[in-house]
N, C-alpha and C. Protein backbone atom coordinates (compact mmCIF):
# COMPACT_ATOMS: atom_id res chain seq x y z
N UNK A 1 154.82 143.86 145.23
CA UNK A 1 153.95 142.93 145.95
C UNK A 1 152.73 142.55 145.09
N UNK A 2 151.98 144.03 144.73
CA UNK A 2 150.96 143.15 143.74
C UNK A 2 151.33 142.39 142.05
N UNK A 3 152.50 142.79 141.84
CA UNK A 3 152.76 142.03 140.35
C UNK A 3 153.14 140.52 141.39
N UNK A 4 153.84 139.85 142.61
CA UNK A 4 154.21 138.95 142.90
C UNK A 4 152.83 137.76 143.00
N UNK A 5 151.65 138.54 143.82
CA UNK A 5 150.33 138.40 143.93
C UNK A 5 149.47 138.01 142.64
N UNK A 6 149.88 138.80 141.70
CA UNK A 6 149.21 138.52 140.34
C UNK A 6 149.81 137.23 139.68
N UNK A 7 151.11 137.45 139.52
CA UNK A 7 151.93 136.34 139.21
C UNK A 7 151.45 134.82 139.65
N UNK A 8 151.26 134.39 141.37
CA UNK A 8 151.01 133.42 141.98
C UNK A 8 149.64 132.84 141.39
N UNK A 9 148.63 134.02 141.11
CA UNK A 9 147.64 133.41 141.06
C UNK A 9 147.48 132.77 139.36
N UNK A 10 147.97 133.58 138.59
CA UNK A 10 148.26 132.79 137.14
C UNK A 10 148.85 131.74 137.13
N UNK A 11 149.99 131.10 138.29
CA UNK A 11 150.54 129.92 138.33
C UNK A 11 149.08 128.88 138.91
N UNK A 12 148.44 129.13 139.87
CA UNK A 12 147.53 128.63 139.97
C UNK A 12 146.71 128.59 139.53
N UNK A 13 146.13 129.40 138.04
CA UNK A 13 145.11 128.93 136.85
C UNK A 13 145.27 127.87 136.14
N UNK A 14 147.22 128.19 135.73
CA UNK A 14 147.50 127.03 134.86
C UNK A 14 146.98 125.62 134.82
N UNK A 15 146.04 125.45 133.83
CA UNK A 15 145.52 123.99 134.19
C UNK A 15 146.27 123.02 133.43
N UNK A 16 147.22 123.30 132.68
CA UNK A 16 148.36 122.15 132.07
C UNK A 16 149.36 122.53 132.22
N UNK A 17 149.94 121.61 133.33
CA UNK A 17 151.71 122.11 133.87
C UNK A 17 152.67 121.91 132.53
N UNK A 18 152.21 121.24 131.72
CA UNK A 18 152.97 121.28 130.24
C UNK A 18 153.89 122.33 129.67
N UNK A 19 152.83 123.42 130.28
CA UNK A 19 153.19 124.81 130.08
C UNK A 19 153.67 125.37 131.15
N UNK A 20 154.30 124.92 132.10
CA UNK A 20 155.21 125.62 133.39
C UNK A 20 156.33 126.34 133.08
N UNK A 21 156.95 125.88 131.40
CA UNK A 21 158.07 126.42 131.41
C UNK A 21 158.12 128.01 130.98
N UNK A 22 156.73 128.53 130.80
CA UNK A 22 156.62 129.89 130.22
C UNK A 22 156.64 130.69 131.95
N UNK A 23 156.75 130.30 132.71
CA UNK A 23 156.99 131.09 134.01
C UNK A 23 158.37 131.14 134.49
N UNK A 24 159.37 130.58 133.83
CA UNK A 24 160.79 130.44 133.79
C UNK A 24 161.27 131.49 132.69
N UNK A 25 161.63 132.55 133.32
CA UNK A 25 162.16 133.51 132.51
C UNK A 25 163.75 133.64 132.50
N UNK A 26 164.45 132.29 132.98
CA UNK A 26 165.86 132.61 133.74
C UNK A 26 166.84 132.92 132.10
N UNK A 27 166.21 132.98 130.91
CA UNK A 27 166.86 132.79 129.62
C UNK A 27 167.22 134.21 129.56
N UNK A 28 168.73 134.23 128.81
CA UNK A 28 169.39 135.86 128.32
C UNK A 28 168.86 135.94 126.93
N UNK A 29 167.72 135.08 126.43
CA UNK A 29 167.27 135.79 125.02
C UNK A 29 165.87 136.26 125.19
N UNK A 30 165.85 137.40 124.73
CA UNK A 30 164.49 137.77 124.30
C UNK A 30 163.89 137.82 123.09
N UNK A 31 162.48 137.70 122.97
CA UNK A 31 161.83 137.59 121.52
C UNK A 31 161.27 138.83 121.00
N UNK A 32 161.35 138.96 120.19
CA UNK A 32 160.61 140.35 119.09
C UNK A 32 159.28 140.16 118.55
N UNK A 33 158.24 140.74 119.18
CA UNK A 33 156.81 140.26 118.71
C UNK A 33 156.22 140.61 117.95
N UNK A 34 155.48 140.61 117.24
CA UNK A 34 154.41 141.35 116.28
C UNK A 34 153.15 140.53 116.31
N UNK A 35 152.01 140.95 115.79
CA UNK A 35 150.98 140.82 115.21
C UNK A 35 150.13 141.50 114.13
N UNK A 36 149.65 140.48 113.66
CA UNK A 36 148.49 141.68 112.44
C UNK A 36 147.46 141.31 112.74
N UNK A 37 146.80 141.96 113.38
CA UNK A 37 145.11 141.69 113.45
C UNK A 37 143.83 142.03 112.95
N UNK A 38 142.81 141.81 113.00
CA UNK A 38 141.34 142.31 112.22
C UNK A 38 141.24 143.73 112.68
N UNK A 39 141.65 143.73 114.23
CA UNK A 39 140.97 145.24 114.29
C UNK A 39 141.73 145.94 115.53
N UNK A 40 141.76 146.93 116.31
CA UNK A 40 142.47 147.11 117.77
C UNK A 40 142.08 146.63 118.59
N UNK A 41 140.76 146.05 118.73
CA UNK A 41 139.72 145.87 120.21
C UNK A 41 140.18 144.14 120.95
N UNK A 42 140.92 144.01 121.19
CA UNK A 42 141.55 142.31 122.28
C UNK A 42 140.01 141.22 122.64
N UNK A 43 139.56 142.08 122.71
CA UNK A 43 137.76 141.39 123.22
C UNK A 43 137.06 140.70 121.87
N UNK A 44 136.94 141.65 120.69
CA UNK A 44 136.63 140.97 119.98
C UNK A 44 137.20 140.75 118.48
N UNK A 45 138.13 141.49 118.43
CA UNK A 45 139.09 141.16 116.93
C UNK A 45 140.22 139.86 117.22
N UNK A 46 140.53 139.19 116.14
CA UNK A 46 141.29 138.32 115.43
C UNK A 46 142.82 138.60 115.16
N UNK A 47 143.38 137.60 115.86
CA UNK A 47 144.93 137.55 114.99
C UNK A 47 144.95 136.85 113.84
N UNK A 48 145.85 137.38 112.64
CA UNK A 48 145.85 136.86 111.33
C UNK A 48 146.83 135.97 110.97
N UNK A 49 147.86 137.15 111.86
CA UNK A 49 149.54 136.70 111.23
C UNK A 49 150.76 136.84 112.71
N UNK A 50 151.01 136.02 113.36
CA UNK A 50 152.50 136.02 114.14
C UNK A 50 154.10 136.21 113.53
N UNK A 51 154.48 137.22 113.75
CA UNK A 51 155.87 137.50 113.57
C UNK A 51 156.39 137.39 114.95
N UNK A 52 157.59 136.31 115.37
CA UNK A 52 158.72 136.41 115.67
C UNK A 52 160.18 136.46 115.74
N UNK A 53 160.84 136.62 116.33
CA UNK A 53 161.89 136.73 116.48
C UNK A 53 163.45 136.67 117.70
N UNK A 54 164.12 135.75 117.46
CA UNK A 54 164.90 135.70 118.97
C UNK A 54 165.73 136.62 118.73
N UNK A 55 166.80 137.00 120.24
CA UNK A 55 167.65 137.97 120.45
C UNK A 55 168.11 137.61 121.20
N UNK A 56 169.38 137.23 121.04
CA UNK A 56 170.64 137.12 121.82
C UNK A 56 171.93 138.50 121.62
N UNK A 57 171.74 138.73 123.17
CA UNK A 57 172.91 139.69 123.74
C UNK A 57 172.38 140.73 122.54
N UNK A 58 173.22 141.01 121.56
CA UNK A 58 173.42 142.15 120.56
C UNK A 58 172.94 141.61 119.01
N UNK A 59 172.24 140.35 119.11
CA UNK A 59 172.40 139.74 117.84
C UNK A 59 170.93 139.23 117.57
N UNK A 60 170.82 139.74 116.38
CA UNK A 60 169.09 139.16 115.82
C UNK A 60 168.93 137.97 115.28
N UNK A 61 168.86 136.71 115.59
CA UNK A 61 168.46 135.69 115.06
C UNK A 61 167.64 135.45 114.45
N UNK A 62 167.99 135.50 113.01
CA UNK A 62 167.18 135.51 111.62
C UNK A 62 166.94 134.18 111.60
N UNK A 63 167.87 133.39 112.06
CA UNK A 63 167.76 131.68 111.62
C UNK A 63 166.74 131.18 112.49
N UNK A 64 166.25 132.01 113.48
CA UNK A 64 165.56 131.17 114.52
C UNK A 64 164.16 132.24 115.09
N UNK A 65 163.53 132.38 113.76
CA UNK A 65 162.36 133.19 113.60
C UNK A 65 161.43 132.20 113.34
N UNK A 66 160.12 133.00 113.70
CA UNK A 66 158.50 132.25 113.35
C UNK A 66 157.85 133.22 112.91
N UNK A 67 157.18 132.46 111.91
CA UNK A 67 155.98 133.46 110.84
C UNK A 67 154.77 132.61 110.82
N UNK A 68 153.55 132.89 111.28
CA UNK A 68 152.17 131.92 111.38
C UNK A 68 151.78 133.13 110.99
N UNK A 69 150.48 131.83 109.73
CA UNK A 69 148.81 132.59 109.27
C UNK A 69 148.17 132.29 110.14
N UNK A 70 147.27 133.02 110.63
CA UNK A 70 146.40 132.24 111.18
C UNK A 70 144.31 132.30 110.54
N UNK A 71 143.96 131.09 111.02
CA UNK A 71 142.82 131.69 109.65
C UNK A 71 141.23 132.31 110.50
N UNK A 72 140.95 133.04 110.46
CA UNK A 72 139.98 133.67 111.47
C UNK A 72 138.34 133.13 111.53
N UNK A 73 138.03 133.56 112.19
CA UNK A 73 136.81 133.08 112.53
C UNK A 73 135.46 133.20 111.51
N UNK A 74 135.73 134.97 111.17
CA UNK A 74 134.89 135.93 110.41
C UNK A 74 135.69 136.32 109.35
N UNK A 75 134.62 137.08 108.53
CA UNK A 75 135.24 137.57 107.26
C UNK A 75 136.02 139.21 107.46
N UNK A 76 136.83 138.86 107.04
CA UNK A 76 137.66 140.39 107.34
C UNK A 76 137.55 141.23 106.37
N UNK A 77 136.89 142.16 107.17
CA UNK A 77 136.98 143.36 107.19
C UNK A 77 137.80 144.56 105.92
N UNK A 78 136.83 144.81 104.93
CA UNK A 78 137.77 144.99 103.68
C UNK A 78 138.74 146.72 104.05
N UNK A 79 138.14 147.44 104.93
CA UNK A 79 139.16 148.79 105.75
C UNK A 79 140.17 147.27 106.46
N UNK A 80 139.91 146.31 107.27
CA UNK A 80 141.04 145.88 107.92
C UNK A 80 142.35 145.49 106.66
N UNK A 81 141.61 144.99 105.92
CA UNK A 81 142.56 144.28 104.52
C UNK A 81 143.14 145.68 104.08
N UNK A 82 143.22 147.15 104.21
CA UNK A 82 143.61 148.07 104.04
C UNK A 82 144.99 148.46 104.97
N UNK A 83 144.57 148.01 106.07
CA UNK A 83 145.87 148.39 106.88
C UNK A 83 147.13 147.39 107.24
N UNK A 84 146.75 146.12 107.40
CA UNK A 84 147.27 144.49 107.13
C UNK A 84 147.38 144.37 105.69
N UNK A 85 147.05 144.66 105.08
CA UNK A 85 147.29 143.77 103.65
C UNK A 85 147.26 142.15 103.29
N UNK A 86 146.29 141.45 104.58
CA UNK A 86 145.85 140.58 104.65
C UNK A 86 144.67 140.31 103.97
N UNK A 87 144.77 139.46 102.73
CA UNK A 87 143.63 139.47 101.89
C UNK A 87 143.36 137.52 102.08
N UNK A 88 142.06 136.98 101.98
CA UNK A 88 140.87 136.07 102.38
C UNK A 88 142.07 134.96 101.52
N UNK A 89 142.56 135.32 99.95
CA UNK A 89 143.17 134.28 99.60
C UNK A 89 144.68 133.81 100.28
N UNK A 90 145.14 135.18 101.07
CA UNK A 90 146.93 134.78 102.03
C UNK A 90 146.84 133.73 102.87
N UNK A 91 145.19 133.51 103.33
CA UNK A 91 145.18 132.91 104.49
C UNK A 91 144.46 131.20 104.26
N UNK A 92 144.70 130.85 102.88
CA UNK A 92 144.58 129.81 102.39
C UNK A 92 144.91 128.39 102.84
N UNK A 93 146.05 128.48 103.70
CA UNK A 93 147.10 127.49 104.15
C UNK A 93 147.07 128.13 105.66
N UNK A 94 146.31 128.92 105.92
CA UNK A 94 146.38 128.99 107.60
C UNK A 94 146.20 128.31 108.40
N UNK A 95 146.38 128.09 109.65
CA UNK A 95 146.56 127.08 110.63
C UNK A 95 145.25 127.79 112.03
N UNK A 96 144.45 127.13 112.49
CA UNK A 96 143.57 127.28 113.59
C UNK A 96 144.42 128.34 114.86
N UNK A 97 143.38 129.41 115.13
CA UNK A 97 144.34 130.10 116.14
C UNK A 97 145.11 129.24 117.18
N UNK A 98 144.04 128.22 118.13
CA UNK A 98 144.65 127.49 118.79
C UNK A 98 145.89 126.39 118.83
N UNK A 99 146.21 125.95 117.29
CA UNK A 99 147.16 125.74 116.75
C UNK A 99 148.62 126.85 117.11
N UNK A 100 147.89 127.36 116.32
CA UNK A 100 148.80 128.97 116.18
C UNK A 100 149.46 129.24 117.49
N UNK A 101 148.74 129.75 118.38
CA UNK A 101 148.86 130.05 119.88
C UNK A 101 150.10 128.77 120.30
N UNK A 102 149.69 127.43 120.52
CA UNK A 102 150.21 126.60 121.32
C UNK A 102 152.32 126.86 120.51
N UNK A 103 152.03 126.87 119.40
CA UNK A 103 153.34 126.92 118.57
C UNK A 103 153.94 128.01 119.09
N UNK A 104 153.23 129.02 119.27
CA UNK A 104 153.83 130.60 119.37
C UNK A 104 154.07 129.86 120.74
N UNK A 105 153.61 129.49 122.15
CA UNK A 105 154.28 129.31 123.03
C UNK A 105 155.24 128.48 122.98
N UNK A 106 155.32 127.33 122.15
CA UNK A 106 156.49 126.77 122.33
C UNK A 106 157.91 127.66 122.28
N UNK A 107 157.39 128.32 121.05
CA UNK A 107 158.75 129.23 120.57
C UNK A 107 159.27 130.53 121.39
N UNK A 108 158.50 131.21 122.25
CA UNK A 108 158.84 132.30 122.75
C UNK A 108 159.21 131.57 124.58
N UNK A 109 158.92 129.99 124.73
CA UNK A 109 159.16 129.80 126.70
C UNK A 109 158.64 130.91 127.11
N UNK A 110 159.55 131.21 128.51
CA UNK A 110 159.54 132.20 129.27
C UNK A 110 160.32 133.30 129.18
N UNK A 111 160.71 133.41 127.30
CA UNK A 111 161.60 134.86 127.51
C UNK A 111 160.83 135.71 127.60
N UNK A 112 161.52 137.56 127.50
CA UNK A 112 160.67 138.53 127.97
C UNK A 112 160.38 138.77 126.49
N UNK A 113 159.32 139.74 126.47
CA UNK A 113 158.87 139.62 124.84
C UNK A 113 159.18 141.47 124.31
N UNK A 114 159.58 141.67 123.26
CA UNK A 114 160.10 143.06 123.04
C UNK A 114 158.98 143.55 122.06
N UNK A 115 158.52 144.58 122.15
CA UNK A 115 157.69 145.12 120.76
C UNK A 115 157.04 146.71 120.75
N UNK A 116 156.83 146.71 119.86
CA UNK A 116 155.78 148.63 119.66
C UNK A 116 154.19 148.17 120.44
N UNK A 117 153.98 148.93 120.95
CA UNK A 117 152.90 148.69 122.05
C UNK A 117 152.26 147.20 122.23
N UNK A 118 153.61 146.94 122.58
CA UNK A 118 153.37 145.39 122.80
C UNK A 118 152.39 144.60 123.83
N UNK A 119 151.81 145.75 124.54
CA UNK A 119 150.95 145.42 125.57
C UNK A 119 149.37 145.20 124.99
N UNK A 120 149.08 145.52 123.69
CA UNK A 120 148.70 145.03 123.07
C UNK A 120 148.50 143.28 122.46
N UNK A 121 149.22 143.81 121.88
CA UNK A 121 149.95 142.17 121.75
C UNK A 121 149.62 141.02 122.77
N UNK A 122 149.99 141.82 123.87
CA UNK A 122 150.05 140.39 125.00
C UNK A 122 148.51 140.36 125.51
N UNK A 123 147.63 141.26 125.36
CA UNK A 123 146.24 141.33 125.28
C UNK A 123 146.20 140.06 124.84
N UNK A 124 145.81 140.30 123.10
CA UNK A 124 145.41 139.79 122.30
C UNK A 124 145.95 138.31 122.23
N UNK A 125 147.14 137.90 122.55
CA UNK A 125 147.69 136.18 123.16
C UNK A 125 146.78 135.69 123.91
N UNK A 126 146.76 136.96 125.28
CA UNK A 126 146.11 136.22 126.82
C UNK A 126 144.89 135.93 126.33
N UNK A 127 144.17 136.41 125.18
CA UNK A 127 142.55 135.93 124.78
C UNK A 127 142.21 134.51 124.90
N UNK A 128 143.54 134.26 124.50
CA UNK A 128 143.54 132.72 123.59
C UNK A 128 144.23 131.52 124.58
N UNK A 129 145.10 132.17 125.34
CA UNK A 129 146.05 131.32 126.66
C UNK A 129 145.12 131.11 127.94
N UNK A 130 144.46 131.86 127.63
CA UNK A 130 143.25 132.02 129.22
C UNK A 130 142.16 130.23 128.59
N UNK A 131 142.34 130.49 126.97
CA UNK A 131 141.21 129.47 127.05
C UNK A 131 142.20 127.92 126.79
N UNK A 132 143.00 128.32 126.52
CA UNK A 132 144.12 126.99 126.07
C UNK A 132 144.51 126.34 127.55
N UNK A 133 145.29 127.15 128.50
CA UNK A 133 146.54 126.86 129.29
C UNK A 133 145.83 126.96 130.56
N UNK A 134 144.34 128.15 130.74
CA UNK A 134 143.55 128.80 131.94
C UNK A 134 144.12 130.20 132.77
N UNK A 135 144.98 130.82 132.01
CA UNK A 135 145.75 131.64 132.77
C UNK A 135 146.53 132.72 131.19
N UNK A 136 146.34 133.62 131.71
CA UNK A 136 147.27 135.09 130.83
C UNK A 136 148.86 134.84 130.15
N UNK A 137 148.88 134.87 129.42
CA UNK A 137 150.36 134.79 128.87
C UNK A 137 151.03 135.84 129.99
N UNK A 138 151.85 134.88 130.61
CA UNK A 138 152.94 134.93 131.99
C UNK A 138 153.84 135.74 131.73
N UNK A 139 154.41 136.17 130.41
CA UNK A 139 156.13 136.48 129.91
C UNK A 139 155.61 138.38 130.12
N UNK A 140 156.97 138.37 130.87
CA UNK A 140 157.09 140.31 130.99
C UNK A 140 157.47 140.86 129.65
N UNK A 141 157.55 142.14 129.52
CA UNK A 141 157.44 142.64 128.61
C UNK A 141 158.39 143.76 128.22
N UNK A 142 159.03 144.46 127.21
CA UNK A 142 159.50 145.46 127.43
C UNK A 142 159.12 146.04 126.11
N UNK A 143 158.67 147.45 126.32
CA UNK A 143 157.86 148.50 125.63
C UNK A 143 158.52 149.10 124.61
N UNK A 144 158.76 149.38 123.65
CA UNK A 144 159.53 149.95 122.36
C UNK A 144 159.33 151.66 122.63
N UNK A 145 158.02 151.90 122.62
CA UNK A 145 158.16 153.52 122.55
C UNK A 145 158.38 154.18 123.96
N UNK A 146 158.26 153.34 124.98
CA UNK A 146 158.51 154.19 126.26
C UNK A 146 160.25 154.24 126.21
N UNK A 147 160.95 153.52 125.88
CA UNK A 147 162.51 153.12 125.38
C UNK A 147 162.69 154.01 124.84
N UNK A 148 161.85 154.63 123.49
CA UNK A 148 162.70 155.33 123.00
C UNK A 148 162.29 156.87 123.81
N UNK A 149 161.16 156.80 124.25
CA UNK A 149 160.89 158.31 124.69
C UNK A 149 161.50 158.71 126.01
N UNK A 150 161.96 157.69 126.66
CA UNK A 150 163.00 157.85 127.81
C UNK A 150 164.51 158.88 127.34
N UNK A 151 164.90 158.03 126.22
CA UNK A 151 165.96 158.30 126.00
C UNK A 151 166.29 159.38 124.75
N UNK A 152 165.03 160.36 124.01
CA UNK A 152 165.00 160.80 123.16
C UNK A 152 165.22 162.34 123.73
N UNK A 153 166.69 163.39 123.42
CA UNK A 153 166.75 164.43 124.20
C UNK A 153 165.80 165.26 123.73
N UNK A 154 165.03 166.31 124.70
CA UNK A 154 163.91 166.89 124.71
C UNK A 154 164.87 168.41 124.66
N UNK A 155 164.04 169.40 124.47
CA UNK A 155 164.16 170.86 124.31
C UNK A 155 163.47 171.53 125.63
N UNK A 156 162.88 170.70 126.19
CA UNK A 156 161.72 171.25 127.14
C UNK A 156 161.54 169.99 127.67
N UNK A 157 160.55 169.99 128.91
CA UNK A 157 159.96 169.21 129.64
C UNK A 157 158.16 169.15 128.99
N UNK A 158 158.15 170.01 127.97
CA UNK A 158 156.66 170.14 127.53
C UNK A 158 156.87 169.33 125.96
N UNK A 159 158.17 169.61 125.11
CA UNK A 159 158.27 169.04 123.80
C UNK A 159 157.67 167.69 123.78
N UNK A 160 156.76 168.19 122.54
CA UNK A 160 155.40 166.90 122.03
C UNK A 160 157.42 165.61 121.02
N UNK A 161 156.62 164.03 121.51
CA UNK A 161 157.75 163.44 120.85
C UNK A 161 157.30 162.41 120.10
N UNK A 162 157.36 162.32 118.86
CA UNK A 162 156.79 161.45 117.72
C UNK A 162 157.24 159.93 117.96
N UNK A 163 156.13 159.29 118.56
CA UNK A 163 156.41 157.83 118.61
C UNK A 163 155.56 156.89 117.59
N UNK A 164 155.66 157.44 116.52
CA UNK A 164 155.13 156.82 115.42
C UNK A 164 156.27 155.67 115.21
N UNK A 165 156.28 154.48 115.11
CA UNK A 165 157.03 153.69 114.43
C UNK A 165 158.15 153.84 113.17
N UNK A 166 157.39 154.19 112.16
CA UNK A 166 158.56 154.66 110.81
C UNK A 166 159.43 156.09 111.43
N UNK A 167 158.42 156.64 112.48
CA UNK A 167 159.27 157.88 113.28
C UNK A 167 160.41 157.78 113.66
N UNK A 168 160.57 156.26 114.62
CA UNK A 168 161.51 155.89 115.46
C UNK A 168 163.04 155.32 114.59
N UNK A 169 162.05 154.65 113.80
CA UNK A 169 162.67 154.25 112.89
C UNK A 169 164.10 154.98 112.24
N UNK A 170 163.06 156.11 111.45
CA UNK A 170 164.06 157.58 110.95
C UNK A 170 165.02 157.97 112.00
N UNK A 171 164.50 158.69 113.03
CA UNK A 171 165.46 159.24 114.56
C UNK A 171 166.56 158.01 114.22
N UNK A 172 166.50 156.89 114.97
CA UNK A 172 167.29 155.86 115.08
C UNK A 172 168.62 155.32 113.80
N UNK A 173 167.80 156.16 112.59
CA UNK A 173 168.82 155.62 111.47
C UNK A 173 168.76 154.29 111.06
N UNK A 174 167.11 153.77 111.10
CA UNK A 174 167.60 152.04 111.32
C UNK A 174 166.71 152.10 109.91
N UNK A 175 167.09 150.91 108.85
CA UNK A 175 166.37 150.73 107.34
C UNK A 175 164.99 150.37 107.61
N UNK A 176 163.72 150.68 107.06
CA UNK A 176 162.45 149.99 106.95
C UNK A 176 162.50 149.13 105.72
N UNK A 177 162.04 148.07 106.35
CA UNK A 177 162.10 146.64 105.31
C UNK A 177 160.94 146.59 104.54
N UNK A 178 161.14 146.48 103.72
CA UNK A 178 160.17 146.75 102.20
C UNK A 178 159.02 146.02 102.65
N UNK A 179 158.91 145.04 102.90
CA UNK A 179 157.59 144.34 102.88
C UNK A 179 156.67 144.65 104.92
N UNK A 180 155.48 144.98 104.60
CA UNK A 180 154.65 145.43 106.01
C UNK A 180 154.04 144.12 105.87
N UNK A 181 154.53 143.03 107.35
CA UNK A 181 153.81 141.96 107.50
C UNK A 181 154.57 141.93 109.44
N UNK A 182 154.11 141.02 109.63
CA UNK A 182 154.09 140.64 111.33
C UNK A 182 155.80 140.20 111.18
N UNK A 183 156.22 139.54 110.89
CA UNK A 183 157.56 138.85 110.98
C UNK A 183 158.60 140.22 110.83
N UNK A 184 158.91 141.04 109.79
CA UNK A 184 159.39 142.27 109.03
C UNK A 184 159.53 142.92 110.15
N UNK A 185 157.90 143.16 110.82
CA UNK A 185 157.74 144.43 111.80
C UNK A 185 158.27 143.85 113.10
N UNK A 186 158.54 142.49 113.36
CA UNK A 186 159.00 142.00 114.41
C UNK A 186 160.62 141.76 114.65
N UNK A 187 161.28 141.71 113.09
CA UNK A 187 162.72 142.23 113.13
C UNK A 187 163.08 143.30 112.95
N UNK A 188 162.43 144.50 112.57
CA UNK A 188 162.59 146.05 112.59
C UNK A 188 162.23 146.27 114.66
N UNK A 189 161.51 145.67 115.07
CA UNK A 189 161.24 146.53 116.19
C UNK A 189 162.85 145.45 117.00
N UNK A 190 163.16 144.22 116.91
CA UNK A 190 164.30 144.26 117.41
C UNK A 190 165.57 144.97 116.94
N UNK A 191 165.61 145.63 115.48
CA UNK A 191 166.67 146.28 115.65
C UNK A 191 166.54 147.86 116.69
N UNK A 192 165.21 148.49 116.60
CA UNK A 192 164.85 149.27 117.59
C UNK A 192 165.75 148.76 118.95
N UNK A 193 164.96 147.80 119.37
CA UNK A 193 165.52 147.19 120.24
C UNK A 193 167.00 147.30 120.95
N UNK A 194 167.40 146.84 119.99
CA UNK A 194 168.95 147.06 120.14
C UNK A 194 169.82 148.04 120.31
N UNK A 195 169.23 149.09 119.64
CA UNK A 195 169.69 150.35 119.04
C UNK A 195 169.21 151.14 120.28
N UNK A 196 168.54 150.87 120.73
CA UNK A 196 168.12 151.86 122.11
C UNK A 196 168.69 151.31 123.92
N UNK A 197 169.11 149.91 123.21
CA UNK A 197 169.16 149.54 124.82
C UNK A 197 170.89 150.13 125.19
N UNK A 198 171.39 150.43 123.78
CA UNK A 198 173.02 150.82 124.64
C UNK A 198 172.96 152.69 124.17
N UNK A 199 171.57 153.27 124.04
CA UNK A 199 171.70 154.72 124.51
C UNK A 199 170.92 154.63 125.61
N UNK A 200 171.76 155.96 126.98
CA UNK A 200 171.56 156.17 127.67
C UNK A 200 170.12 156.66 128.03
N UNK A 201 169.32 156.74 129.15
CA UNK A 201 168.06 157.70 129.48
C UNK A 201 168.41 159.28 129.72
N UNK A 202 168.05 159.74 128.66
CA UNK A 202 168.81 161.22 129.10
C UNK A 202 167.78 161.65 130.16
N UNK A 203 168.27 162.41 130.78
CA UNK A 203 168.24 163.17 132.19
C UNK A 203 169.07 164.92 131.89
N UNK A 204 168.68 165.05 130.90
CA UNK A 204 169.10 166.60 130.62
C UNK A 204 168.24 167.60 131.22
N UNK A 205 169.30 168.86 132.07
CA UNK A 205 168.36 169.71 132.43
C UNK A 205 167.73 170.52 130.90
N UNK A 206 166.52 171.13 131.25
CA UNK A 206 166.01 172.43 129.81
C UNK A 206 166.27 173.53 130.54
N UNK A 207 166.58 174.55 129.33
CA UNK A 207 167.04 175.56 129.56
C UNK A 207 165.95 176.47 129.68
């Protein structure tokens, strides 16, 4: 009732029906998200770089990916240029967030969006959709590490479980792609993706 409630009233922010079609989620593909940003904080750090990616059924669509610079407001942060590897000259040919943003909605509609604490992520969109569209990026979501920690067999009901990314990665058997950028990390977390949605939620008793 209250996600239906929340829902209604974001349809009624929308101040450009242009964008109605991101409340139409009736599509069987979902997208693979990423971001690289200035800093963790949604309030006041910067997106740099958009990685996407579509997914159909069992299949990663490489042909039908998006990669945006985007060029920031402020000067970044030379610890941020440490963890991004986003340096002042990459972002040479960058494009205005609001640019950025409107493209990223074209490309993702109303599918559901897949990623590593992707709730993040959809923070850091709604910053920018609240001031573009008047309303929160609409698209549901599905969580990478709660996926895998559902389904990761435990020893105990107390066993600590490593949801580090390159963690999941290893467990899963899936390759890390040489280059750390938004697009890379947005087709590594759909092979996650994939790789977890046809293992079961274990439900094992501990001994």
């Amino acid at each position: 009732m209250i996600n239906w409630v929340k829902y209604l009233l974001n349809v009624e922010r929308l101040k450009d029906r242009e964008y109605e079609y991101l409340f139409d989620d009736s599509s069987n593909e979902l997208i693979s998200l990423d971001l690289e940003t200035t800093g963790l904080n949604p309030k006041k750090d910067e997106i740099l770089s958009i990685g996407a990616v579509k997914i159909r059924e069992n299949e990663i669509l490489l042909n039908e990916s998006l990669e945006i610079f985007v060029k920031p407001t402020k000067k970044i942060d030379k610890r941020s240029i440490e963890i991004h590897h986003i340096r002042p000259c990459d972002l040479d040919s960058a494009i205005d967030v609001n640019e950025a943003i409107k493209r990223l909605l074209n490309f993702i509609g109303g599918r559901k969006l897949v990623g590593y604490y992707i709730d993040f992520d959809h923070k850091m969109i709604s910053k920018y959709t609240k001031q573009i569209i008047g309303c929160k990026l609409p698209n549901k979501t599905i969580e990478l590490s709660s996926m895998y920690y559902k389904r990761k067999r435990k020893t105990s009901a107390y066993e600590f479980v490593d949801l580090k990314f390159d963690t999941i990665l290893k467990e899963l058997d899936l390759p890390r792609l040489y280059k750390h950028d938004a697009l890379n990390d947005a087709i590594m977390s759909a092979m996650i993706y994939l790789k977890l949605k046809n293992i079961p939620i274990y439900k094992g008793a501990y001994s």
